[in-house]
N, C-alpha and C. Protein backbone atom coordinates (compact mmCIF):
# COMPACT_ATOMS: atom_id res chain seq x y z
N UNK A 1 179.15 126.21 118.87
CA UNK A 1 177.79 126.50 119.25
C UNK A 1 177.46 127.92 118.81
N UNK A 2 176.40 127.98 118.33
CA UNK A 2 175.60 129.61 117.90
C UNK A 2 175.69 130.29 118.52
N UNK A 3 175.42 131.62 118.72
CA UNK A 3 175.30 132.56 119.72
C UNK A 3 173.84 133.32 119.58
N UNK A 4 173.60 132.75 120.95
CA UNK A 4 172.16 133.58 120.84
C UNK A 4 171.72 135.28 120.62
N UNK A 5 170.74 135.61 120.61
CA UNK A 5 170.66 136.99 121.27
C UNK A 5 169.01 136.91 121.61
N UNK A 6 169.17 137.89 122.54
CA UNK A 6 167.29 137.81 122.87
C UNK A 6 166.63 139.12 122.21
N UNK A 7 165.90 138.74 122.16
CA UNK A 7 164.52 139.36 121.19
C UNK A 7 163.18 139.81 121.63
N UNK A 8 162.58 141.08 121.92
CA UNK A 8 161.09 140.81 122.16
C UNK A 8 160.64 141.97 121.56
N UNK A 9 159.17 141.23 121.42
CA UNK A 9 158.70 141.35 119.98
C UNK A 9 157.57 142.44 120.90
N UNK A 10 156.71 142.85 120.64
CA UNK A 10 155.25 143.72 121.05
C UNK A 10 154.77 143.36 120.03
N UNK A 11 153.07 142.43 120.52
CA UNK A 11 152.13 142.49 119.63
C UNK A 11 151.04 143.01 120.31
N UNK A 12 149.87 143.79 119.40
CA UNK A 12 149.10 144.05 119.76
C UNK A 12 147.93 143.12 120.84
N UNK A 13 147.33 143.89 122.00
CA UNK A 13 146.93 143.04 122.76
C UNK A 13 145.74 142.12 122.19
N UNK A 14 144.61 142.66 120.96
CA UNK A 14 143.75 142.04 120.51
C UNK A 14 144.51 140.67 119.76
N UNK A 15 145.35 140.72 118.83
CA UNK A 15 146.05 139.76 118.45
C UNK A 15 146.90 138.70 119.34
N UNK A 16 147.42 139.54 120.09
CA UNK A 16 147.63 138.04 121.33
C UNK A 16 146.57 137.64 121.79
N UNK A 17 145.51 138.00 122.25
CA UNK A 17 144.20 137.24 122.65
C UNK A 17 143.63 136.38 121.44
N UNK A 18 144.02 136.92 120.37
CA UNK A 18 143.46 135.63 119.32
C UNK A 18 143.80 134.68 118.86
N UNK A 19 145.40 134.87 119.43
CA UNK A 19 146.18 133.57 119.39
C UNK A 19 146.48 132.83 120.20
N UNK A 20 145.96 133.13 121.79
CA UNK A 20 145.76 132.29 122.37
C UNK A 20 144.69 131.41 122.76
N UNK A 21 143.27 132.59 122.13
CA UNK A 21 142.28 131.34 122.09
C UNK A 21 142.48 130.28 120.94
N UNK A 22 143.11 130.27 119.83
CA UNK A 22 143.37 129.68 118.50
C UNK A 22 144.17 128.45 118.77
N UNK A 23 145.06 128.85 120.00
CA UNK A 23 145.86 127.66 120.54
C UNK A 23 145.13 126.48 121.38
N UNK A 24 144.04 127.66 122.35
CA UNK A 24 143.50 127.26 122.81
C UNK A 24 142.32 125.63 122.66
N UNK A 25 141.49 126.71 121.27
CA UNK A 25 140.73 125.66 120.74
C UNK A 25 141.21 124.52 120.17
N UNK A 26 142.48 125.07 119.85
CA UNK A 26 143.31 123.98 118.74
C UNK A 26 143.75 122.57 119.58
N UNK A 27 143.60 123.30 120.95
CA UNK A 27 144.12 121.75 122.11
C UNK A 27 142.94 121.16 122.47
N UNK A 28 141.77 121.85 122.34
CA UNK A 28 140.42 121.70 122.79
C UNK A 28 140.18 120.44 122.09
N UNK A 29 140.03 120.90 120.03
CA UNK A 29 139.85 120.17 119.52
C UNK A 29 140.60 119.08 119.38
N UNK A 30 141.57 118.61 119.81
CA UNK A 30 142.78 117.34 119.84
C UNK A 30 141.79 116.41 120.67
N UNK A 31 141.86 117.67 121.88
CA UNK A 31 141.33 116.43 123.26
C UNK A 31 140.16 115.96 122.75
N UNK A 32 138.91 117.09 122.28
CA UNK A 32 137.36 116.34 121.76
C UNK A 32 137.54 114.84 121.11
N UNK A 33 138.83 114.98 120.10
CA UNK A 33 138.67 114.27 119.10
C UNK A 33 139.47 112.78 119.78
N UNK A 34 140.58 112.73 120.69
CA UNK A 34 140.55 111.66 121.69
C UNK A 34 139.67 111.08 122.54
N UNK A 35 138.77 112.35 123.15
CA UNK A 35 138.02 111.28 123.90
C UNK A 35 136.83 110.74 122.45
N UNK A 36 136.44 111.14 121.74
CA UNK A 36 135.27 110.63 121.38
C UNK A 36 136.08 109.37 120.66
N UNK A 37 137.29 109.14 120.10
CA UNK A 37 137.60 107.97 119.32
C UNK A 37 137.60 107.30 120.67
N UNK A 38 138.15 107.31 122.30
CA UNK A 38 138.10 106.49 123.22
C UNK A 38 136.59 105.95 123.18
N UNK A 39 135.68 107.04 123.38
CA UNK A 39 134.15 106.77 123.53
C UNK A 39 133.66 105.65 122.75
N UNK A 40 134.04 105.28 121.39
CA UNK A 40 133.60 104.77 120.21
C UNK A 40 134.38 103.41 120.36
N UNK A 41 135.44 103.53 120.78
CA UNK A 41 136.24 102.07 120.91
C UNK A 41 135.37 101.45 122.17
N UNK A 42 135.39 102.22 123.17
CA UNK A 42 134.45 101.52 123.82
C UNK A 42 133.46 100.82 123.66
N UNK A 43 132.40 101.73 123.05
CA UNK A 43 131.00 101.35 122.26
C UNK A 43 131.10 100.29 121.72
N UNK A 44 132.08 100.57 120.53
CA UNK A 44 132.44 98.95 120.14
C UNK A 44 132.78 97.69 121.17
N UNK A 45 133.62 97.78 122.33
CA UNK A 45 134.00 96.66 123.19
C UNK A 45 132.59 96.20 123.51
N UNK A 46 132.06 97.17 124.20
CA UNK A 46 130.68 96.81 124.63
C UNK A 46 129.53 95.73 123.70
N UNK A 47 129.37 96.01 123.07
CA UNK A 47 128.63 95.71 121.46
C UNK A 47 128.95 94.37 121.55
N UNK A 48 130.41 94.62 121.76
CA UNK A 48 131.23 92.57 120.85
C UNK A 48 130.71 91.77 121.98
N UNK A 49 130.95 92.44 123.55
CA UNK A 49 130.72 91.43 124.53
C UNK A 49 129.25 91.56 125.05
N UNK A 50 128.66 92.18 124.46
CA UNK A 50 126.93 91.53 124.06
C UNK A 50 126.63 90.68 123.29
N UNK A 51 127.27 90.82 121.99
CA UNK A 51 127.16 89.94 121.37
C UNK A 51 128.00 88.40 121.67
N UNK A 52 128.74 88.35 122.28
CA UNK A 52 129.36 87.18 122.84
C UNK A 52 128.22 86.25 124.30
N UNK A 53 127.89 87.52 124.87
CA UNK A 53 127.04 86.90 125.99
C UNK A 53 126.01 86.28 125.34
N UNK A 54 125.27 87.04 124.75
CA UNK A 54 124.07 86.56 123.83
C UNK A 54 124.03 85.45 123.10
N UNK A 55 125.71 84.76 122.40
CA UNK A 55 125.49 84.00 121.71
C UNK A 55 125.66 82.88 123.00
N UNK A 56 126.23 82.72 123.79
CA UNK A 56 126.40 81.98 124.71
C UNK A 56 125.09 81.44 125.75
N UNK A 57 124.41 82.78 125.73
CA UNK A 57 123.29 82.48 126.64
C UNK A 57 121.69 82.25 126.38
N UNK A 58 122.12 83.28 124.55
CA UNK A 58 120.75 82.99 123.87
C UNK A 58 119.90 84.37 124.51
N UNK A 59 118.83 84.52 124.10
CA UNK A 59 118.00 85.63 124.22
C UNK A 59 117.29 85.11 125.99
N UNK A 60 117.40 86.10 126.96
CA UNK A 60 116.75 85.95 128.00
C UNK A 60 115.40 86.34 127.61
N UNK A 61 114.46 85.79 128.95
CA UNK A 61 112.94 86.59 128.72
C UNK A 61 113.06 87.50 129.42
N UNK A 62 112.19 88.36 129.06
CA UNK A 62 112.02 89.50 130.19
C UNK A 62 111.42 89.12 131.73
N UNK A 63 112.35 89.68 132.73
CA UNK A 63 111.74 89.88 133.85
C UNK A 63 110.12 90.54 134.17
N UNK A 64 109.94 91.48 133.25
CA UNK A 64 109.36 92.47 133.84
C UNK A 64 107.40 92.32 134.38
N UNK A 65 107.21 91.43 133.74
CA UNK A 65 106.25 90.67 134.56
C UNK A 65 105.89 90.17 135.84
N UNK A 66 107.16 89.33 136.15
CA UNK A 66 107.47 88.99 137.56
C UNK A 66 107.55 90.08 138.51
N UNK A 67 108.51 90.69 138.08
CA UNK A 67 108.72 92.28 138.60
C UNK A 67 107.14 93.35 138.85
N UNK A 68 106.26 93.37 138.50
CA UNK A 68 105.52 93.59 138.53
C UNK A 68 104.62 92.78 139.26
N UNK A 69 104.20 91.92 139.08
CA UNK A 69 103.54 90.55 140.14
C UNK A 69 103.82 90.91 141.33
N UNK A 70 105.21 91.01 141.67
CA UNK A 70 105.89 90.62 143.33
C UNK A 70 105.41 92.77 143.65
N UNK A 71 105.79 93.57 142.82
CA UNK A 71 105.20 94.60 143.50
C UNK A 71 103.53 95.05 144.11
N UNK A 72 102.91 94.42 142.65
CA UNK A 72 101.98 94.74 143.03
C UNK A 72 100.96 93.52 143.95
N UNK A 73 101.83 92.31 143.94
CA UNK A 73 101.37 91.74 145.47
C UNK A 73 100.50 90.02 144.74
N UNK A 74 100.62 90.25 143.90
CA UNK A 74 99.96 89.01 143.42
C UNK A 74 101.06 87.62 142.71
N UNK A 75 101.78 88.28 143.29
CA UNK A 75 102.90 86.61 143.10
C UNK A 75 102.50 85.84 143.89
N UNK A 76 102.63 84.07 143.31
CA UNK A 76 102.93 83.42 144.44
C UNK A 76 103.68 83.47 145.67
N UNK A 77 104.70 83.93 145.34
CA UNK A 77 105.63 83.61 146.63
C UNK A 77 105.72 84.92 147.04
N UNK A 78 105.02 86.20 147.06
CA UNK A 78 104.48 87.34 148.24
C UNK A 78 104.46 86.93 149.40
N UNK A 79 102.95 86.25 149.73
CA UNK A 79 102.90 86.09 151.05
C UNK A 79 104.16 85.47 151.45
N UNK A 80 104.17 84.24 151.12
CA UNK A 80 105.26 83.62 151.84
C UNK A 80 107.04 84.45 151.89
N UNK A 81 106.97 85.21 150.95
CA UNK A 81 108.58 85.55 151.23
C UNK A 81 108.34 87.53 152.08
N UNK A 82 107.07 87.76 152.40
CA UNK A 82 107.63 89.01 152.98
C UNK A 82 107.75 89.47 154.39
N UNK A 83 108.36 90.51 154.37
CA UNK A 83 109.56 90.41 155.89
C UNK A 83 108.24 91.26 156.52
N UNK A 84 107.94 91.86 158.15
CA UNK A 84 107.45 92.78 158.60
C UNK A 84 107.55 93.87 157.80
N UNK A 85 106.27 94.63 158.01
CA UNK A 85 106.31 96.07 157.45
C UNK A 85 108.12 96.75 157.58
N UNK A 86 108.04 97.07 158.93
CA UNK A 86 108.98 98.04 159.28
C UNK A 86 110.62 97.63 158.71
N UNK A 87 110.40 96.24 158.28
CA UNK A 87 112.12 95.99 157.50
C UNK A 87 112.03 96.13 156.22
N UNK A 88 110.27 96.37 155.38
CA UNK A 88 110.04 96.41 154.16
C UNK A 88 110.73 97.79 153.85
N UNK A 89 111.62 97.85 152.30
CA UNK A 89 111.74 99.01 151.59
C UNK A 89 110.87 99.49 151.19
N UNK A 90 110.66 100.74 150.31
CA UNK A 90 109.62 101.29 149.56
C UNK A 90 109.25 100.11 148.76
N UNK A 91 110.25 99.41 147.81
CA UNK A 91 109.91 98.53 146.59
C UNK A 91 109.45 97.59 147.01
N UNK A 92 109.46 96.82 148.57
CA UNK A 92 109.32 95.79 149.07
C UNK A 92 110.57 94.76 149.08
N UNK A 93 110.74 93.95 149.74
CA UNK A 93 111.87 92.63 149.76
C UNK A 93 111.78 91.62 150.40
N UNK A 94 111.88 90.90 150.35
CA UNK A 94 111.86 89.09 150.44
C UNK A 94 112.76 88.10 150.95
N UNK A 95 112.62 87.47 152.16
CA UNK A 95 113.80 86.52 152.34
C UNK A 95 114.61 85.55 151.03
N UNK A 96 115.78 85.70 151.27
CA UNK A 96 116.48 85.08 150.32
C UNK A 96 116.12 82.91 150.04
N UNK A 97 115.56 82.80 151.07
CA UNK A 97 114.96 81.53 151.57
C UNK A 97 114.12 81.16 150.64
N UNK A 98 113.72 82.44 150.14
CA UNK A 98 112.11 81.96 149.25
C UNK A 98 112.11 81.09 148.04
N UNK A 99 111.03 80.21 147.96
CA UNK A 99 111.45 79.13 146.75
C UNK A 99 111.51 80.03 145.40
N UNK A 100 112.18 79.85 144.68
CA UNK A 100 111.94 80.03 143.28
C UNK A 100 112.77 81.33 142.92
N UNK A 101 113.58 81.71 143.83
CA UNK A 101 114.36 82.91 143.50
C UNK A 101 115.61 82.34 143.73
């Protein structure tokens, strides 16, 4: 086995500060560059299993009509599905009973 000996070195203090931010960034940039390839694999998972739902289910219609109707009070099933004021939310809500939901 070798024989060691110990050694220490003095570097100037500006130069050790620049090599430890250098290390610093240098781990910074590893990690940036992991999460964003995680980010992107994701993106992609996401994407495929849209596109899987979609082919399966076909293009939905939009809600947002209905959604609008039942707020602003002119749905059919308003009157009949709403609770007393005081159990109403801000958005309003509806027994689960109600036809057509």
């Amino acid at each position: 086995m070798e024989e060691r000996e110990s050694l220490t070195v003095y570097l100037p203090a500006g130069l050790l500060t620049e090599a430890t931010l250098y290390k610093a960034q240098s781990e910074s940039l590893l990690t940036r560059e992991v999460n964003r390839r995680k980010g992107l694999s994701a993106h992609s998972r996401i994407i495929a299993r849209r596109e899987k739902i979609k082919q399966k289910t076909g293009t939905l219609p939009s809600s947002v009509d209905l959604i609008r109707q039942l707020r602003s009070g002119e749905s059919q099933y308003d009157q009949a599905c709403r609770l007393p004021n005081q159990w109403q939310s801000p958005l309003g809500s509806w027994k689960s009973s109600c036809r057509g939901f």
